[in-house]
PDB file of N, CA and C in Angstrom:
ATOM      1  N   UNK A   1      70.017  84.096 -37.789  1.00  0.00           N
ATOM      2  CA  UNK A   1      70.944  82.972 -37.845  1.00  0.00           C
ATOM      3  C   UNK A   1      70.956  82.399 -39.260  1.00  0.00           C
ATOM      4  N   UNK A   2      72.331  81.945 -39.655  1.00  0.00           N
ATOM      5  CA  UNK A   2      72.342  81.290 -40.936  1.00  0.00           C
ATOM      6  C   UNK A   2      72.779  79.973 -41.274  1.00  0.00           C
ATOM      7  N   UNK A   3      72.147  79.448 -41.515  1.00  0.00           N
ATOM      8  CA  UNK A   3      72.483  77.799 -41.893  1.00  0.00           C
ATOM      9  C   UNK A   3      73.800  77.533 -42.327  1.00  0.00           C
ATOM     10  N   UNK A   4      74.429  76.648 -41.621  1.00  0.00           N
ATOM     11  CA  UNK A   4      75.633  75.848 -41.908  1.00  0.00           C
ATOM     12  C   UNK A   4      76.140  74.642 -41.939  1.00  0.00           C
ATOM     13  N   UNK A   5      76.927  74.203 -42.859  1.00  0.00           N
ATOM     14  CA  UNK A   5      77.130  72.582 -42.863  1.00  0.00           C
ATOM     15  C   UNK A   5      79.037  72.682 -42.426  1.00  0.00           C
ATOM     16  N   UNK A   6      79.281  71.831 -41.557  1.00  0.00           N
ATOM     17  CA  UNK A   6      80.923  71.839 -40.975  1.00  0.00           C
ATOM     18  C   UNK A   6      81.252  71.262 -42.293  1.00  0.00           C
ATOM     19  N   UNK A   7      82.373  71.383 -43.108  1.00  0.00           N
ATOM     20  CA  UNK A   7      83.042  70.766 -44.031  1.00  0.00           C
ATOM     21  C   UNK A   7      84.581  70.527 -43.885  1.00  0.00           C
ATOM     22  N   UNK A   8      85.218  71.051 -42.500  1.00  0.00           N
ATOM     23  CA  UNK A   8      86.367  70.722 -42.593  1.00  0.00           C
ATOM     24  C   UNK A   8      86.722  70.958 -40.478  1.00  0.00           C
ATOM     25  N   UNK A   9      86.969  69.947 -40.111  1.00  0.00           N
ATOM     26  CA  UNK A   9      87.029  70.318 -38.676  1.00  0.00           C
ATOM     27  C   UNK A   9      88.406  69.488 -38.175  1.00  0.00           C
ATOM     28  N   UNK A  10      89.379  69.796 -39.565  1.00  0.00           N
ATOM     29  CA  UNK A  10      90.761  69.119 -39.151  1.00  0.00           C
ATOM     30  C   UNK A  10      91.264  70.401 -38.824  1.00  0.00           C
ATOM     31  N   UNK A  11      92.487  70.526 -37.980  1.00  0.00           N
ATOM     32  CA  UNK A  11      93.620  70.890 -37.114  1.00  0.00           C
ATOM     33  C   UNK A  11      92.888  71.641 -36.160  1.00  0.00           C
ATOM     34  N   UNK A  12      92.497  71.452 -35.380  1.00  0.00           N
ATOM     35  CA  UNK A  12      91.471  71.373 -34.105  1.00  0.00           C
ATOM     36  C   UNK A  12      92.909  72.133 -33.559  1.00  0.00           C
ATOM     37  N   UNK A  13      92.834  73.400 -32.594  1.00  0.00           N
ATOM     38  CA  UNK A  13      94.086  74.275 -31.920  1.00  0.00           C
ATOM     39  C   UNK A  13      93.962  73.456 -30.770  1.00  0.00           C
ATOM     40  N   UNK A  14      95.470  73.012 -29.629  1.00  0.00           N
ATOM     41  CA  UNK A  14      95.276  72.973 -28.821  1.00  0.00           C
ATOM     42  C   UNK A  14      94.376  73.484 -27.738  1.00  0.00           C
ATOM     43  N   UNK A  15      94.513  74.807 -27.649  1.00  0.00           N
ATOM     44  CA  UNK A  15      93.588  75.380 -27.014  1.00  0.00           C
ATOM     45  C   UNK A  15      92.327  75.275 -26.469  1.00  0.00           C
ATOM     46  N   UNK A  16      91.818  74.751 -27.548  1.00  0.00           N
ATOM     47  CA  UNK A  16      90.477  74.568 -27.896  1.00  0.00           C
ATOM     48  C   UNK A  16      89.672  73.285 -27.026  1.00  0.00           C
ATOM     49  N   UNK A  17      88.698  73.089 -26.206  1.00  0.00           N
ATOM     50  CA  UNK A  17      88.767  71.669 -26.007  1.00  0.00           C
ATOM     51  C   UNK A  17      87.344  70.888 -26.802  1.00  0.00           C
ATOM     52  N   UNK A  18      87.609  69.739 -26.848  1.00  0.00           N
ATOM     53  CA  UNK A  18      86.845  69.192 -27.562  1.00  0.00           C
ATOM     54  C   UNK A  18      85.380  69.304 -27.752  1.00  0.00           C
ATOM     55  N   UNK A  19      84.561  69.850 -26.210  1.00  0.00           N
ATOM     56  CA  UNK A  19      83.759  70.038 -26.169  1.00  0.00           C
ATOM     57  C   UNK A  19      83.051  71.006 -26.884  1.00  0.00           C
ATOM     58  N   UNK A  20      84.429  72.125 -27.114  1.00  0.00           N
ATOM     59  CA  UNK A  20      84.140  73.018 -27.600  1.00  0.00           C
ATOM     60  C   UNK A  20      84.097  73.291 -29.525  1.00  0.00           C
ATOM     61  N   UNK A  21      84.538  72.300 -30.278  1.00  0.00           N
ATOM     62  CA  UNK A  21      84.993  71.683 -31.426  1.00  0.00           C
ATOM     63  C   UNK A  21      83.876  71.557 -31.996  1.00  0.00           C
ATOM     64  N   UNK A  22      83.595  71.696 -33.342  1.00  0.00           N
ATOM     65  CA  UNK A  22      83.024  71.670 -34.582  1.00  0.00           C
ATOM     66  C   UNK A  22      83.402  70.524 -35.144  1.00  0.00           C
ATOM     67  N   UNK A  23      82.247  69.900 -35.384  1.00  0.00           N
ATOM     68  CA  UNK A  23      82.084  67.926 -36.265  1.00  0.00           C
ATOM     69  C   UNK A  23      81.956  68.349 -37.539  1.00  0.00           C
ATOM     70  N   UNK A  24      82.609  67.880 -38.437  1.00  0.00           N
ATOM     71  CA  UNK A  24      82.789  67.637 -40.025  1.00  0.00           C
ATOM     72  C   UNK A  24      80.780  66.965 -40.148  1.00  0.00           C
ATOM     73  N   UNK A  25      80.268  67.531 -41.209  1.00  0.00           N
ATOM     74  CA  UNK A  25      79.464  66.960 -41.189  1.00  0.00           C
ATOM     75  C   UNK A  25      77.795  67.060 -40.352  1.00  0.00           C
ATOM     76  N   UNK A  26      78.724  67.973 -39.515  1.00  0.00           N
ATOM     77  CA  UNK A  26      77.014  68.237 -38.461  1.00  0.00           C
ATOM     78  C   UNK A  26      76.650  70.127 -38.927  1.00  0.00           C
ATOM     79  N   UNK A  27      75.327  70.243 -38.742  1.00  0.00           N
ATOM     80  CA  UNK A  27      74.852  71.858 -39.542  1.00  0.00           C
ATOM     81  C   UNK A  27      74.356  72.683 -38.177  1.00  0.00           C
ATOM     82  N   UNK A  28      75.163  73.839 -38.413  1.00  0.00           N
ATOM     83  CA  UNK A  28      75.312  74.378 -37.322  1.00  0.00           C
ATOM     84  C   UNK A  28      74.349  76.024 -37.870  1.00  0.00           C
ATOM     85  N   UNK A  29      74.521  77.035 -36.817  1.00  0.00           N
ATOM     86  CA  UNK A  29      73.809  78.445 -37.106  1.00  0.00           C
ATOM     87  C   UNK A  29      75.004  79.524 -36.906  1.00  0.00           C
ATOM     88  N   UNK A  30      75.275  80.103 -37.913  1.00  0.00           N
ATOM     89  CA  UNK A  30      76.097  81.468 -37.566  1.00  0.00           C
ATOM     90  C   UNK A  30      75.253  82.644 -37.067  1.00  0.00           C
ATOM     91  N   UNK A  31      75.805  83.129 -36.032  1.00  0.00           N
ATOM     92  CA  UNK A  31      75.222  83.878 -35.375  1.00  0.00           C
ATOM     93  C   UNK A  31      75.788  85.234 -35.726  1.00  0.00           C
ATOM     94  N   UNK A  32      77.119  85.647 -36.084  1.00  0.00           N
ATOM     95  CA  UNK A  32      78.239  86.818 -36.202  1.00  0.00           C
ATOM     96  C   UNK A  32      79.234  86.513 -36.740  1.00  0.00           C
ATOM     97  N   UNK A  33      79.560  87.158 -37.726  1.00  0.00           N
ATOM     98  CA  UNK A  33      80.693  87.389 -38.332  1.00  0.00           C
ATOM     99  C   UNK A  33      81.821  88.098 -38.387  1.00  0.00           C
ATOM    100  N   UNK A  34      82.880  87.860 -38.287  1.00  0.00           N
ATOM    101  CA  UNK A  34      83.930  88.876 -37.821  1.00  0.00           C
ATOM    102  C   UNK A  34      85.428  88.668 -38.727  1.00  0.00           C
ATOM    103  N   UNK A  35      85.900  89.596 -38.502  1.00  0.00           N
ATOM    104  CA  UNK A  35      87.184  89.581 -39.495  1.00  0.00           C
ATOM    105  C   UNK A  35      88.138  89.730 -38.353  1.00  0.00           C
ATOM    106  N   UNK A  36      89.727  89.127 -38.610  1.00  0.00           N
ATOM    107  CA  UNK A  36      90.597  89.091 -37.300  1.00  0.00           C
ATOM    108  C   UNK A  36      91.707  89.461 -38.169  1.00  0.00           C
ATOM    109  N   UNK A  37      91.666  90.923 -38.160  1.00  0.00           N
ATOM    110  CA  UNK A  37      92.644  91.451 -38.497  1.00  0.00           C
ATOM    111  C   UNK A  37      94.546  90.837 -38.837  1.00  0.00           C
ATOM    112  N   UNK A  38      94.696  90.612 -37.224  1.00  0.00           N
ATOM    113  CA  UNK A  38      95.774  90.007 -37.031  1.00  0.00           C
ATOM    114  C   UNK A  38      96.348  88.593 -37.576  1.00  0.00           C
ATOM    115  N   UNK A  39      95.306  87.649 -37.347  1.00  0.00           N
ATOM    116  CA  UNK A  39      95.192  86.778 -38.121  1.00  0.00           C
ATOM    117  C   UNK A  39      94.722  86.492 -39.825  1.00  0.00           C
ATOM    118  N   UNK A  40      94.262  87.335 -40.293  1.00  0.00           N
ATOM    119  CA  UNK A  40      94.033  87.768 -41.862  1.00  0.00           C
ATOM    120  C   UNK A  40      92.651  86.921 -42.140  1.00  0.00           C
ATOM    121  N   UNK A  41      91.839  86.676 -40.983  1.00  0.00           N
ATOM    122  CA  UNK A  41      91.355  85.379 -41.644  1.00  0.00           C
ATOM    123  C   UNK A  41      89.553  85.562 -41.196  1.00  0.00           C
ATOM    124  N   UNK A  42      88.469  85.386 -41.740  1.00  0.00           N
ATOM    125  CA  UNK A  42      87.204  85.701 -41.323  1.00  0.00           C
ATOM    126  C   UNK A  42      86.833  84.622 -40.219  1.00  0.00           C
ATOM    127  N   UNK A  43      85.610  85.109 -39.526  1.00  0.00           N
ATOM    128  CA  UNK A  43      85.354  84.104 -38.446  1.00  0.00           C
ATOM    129  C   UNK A  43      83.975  84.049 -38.203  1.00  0.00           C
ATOM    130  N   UNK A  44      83.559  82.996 -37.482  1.00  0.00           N
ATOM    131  CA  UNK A  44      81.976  83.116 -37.117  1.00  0.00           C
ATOM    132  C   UNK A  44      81.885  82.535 -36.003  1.00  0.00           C
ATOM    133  N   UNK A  45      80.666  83.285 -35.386  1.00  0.00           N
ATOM    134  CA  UNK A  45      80.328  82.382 -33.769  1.00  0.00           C
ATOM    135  C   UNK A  45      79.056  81.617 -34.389  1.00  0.00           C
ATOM    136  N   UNK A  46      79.060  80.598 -33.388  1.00  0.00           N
ATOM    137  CA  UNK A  46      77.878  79.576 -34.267  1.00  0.00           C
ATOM    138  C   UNK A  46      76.647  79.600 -32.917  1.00  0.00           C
ATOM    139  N   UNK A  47      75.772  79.374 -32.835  1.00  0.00           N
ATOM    140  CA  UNK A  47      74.416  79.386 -31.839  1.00  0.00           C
ATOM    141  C   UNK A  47      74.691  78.012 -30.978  1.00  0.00           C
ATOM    142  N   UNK A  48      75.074  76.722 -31.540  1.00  0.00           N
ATOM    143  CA  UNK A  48      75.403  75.457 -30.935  1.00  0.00           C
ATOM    144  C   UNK A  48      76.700  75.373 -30.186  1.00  0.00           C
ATOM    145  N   UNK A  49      77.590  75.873 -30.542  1.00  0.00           N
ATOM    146  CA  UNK A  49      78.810  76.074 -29.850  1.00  0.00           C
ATOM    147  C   UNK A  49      79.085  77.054 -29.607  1.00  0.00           C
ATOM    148  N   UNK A  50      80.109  77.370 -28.435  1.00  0.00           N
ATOM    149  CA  UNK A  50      80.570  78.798 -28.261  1.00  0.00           C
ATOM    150  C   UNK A  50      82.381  78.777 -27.684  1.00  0.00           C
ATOM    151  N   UNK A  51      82.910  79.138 -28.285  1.00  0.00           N
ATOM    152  CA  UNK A  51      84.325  79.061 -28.086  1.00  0.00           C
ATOM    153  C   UNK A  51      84.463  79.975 -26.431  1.00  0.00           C
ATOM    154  N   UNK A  52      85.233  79.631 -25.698  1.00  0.00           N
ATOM    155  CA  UNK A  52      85.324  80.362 -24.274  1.00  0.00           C
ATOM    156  C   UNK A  52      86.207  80.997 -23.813  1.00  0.00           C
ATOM    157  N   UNK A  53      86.672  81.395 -22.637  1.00  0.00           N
ATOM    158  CA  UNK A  53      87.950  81.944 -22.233  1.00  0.00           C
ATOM    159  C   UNK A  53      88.742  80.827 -22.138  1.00  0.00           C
ATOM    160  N   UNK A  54      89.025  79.306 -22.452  1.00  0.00           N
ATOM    161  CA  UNK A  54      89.533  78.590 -22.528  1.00  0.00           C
ATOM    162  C   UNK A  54      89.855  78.295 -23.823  1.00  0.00           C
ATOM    163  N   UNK A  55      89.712  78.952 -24.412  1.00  0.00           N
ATOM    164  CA  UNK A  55      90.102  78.639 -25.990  1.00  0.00           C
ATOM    165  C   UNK A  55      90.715  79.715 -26.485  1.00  0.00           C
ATOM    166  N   UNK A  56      91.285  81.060 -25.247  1.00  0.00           N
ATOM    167  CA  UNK A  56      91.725  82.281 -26.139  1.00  0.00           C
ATOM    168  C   UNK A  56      93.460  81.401 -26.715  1.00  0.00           C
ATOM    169  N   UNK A  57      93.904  82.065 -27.984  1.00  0.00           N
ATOM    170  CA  UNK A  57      93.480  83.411 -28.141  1.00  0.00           C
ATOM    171  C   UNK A  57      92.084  83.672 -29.143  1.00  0.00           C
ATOM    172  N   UNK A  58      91.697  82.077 -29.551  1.00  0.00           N
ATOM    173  CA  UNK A  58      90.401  82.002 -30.636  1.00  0.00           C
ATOM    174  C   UNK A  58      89.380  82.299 -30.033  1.00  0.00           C
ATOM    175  N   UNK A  59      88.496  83.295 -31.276  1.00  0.00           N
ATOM    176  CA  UNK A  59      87.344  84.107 -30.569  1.00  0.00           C
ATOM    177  C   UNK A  59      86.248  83.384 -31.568  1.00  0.00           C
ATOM    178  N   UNK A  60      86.444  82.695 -32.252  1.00  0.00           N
ATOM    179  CA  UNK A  60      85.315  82.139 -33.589  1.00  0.00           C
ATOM    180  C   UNK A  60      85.827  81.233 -34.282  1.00  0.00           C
ATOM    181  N   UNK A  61      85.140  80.600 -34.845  1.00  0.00           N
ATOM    182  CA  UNK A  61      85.250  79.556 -36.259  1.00  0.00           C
ATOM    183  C   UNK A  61      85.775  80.041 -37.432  1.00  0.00           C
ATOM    184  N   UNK A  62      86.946  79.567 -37.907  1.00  0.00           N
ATOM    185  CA  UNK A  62      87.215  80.157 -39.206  1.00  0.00           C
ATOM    186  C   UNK A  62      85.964  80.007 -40.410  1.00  0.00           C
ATOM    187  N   UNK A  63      85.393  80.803 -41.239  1.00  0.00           N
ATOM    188  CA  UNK A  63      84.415  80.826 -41.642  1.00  0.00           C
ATOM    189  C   UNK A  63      84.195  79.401 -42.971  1.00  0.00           C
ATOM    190  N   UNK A  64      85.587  79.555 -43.632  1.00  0.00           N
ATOM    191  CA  UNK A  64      85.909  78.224 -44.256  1.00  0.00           C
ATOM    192  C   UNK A  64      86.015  76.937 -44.138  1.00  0.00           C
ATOM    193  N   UNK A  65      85.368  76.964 -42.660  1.00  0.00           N
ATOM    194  CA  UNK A  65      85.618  75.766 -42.326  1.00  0.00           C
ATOM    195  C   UNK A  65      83.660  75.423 -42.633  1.00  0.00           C
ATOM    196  N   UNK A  66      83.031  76.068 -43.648  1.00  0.00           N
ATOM    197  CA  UNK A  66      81.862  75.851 -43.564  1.00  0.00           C
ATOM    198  C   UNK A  66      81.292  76.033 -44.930  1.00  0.00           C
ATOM    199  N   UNK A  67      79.807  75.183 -45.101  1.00  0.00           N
ATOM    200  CA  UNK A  67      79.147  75.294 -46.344  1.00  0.00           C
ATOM    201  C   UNK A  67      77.649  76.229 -46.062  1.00  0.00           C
ATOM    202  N   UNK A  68      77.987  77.132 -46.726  1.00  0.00           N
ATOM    203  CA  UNK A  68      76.600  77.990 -47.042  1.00  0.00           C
ATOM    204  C   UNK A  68      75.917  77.523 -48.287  1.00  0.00           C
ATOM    205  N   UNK A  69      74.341  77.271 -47.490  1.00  0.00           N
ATOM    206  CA  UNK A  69      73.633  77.128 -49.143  1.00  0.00           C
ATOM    207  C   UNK A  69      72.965  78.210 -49.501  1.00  0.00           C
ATOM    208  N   UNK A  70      73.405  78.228 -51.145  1.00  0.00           N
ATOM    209  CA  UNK A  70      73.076  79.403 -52.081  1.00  0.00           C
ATOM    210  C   UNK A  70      71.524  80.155 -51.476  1.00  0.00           C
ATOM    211  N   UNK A  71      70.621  79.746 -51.415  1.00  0.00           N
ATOM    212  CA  UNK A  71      69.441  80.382 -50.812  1.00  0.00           C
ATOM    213  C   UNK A  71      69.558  81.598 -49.556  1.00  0.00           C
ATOM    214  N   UNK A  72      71.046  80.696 -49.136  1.00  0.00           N
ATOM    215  CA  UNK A  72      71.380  81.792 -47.734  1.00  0.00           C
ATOM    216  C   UNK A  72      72.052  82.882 -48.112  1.00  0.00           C
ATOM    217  N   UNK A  73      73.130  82.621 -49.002  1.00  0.00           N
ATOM    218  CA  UNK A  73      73.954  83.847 -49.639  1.00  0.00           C
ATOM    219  C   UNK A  73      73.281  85.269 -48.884  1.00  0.00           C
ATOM    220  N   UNK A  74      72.344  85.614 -50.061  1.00  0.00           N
ATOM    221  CA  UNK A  74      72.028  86.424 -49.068  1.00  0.00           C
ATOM    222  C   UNK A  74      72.024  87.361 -47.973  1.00  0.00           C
ATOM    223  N   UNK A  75      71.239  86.202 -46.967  1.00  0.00           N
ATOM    224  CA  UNK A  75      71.067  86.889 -45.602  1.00  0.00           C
ATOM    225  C   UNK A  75      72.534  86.372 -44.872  1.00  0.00           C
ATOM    226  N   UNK A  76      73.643  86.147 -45.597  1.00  0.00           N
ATOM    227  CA  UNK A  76      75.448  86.023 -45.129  1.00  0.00           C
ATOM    228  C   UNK A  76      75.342  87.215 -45.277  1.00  0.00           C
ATOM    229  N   UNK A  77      75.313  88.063 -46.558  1.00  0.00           N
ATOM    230  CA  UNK A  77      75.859  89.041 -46.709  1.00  0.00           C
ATOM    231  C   UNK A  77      75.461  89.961 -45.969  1.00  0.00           C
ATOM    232  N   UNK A  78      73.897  90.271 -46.033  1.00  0.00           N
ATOM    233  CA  UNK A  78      72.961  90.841 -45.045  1.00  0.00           C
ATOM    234  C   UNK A  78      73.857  91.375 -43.542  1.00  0.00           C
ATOM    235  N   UNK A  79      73.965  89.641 -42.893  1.00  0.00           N
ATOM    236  CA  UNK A  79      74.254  89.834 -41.334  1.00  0.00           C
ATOM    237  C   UNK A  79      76.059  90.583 -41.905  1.00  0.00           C
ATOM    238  N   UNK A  80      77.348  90.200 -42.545  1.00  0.00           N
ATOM    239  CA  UNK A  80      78.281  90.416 -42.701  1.00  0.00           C
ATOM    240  C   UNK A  80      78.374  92.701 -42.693  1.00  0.00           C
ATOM    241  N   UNK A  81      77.248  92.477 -43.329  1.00  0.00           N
ATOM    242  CA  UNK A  81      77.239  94.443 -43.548  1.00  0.00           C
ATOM    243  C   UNK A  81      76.493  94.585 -41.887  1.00  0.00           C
ATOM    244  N   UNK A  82      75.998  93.862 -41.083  1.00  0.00           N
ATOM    245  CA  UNK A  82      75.097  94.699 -39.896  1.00  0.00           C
ATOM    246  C   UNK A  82      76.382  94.384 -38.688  1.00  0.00           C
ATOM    247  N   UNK A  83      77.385  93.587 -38.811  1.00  0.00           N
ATOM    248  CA  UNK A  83      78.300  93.297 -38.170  1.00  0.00           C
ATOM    249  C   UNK A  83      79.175  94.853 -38.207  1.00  0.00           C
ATOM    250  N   UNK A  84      78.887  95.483 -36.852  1.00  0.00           N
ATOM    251  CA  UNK A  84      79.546  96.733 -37.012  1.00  0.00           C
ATOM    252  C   UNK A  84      81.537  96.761 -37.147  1.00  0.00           C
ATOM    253  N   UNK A  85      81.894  95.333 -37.069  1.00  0.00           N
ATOM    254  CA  UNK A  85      83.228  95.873 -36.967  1.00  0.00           C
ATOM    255  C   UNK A  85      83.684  95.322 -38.591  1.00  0.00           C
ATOM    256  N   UNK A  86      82.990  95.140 -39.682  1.00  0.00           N
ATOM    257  CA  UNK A  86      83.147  94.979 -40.545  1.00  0.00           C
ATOM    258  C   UNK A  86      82.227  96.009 -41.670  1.00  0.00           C
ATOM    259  N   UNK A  87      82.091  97.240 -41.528  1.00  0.00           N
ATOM    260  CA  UNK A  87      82.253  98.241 -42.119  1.00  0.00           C
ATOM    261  C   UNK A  87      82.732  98.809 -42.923  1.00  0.00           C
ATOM    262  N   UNK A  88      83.842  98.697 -42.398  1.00  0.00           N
ATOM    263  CA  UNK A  88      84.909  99.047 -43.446  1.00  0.00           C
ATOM    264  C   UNK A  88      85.733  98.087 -44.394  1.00  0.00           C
ATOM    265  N   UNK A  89      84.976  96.995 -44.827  1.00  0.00           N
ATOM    266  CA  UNK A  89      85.857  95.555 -45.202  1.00  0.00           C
ATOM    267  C   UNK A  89      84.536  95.729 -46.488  1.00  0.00           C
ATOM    268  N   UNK A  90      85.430  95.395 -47.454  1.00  0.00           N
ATOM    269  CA  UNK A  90      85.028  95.302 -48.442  1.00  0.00           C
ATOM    270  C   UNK A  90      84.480  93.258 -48.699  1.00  0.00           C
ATOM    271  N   UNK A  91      83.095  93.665 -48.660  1.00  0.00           N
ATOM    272  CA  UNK A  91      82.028  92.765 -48.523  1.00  0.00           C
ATOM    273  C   UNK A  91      82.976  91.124 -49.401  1.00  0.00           C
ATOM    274  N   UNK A  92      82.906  91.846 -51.154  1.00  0.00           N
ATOM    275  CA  UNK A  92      82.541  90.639 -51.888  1.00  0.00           C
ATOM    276  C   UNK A  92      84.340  89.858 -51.892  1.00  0.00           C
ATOM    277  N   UNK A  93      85.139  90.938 -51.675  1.00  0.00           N
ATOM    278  CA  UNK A  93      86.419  90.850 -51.774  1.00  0.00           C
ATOM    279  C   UNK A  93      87.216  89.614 -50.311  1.00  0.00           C
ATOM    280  N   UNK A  94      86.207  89.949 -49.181  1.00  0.00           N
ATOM    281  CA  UNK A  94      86.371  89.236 -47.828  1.00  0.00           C
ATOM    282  C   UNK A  94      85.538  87.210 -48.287  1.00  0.00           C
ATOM    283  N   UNK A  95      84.485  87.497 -48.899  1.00  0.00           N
ATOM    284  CA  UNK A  95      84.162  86.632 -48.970  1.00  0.00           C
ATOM    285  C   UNK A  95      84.618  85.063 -50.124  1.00  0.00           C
ATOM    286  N   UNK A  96      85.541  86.190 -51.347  1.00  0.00           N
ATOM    287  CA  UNK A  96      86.493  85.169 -51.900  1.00  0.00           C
ATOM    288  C   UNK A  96      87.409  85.079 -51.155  1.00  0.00           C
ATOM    289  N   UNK A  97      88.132  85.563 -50.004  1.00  0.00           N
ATOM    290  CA  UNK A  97      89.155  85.281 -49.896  1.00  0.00           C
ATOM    291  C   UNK A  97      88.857  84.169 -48.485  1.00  0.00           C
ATOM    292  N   UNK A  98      87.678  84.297 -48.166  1.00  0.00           N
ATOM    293  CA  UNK A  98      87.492  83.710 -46.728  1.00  0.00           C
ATOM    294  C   UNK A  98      87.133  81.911 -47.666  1.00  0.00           C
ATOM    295  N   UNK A  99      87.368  81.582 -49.068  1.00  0.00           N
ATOM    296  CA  UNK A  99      87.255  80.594 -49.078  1.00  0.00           C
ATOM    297  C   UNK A  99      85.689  79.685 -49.047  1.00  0.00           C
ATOM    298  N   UNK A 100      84.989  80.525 -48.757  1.00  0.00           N
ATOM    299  CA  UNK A 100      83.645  80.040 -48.508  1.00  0.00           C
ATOM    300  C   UNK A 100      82.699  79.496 -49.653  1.00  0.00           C
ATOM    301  N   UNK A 101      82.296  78.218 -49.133  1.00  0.00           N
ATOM    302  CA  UNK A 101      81.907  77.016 -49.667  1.00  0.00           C
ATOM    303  C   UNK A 101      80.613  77.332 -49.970  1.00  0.00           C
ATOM    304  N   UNK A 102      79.657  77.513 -51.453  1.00  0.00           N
ATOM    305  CA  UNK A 102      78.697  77.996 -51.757  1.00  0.00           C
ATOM    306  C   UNK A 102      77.639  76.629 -52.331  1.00  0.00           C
ATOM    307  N   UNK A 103      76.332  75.821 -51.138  1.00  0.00           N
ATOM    308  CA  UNK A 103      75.875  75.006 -51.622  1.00  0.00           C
ATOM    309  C   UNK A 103      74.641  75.007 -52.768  1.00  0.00           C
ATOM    310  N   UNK A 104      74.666  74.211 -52.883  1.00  0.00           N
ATOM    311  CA  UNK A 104      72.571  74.382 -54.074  1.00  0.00           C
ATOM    312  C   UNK A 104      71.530  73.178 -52.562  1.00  0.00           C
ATOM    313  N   UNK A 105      72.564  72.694 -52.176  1.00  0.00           N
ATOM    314  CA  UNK A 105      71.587  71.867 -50.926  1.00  0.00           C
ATOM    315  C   UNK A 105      69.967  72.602 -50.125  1.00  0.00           C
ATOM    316  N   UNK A 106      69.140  72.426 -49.768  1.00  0.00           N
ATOM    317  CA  UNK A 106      68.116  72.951 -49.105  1.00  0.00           C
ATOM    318  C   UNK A 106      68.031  72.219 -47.830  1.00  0.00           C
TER     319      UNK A 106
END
């Protein structure tokens, strides 16, 4: 699991219900990382929350919606290469584009 800080938990999808919602501000654990083709956009399941069959068609957290601290880098990249459906995704290229927020915090 990798340390996370919520940094942006505006436009909340209908879908979604609150219970199930990510707080600006509270530090959560990524558990998996995933890329959604269709949507162009990276994602993560977190250990504290879990998005449900009530929230399809969303299967994860957009990954930008989060702060990694630099110490973790890392073991992101680590879990991002053991994530078998991201194989074929070019690592450093996914991770500028996913926007992701790089802290010095401990």
């Amino acid at each position: 699991m990798i340390k996370c800080l919520c940094i942006n938990s505006k436009n909340k999808p209908e879908e979604i219900p609150m219970s199930k919602w990510i707080q600006e501000g509270f530090k959560y654990h990524i558990t998996h990382v995933y890329f959604h083709p269709k949507q162009g956009i990276q994602g993560a399941s977190l250990h504290e929350v879990r998005l449900g069959s009530e929230s399809l068609p969303y299967e994860s957290y957009r990954l930008s919606r989060f702060a990694i601290d630099q110490e973790d880098l890392t073991k992101l990249i680590q879990m991002i290469e053991d994530c078998s459906e991201l194989n074929t995704i070019d690592i450093e290229k996914m991770l500028k584009e996913s926007e992701l927020v790089i802290t010095n915090e401990n």
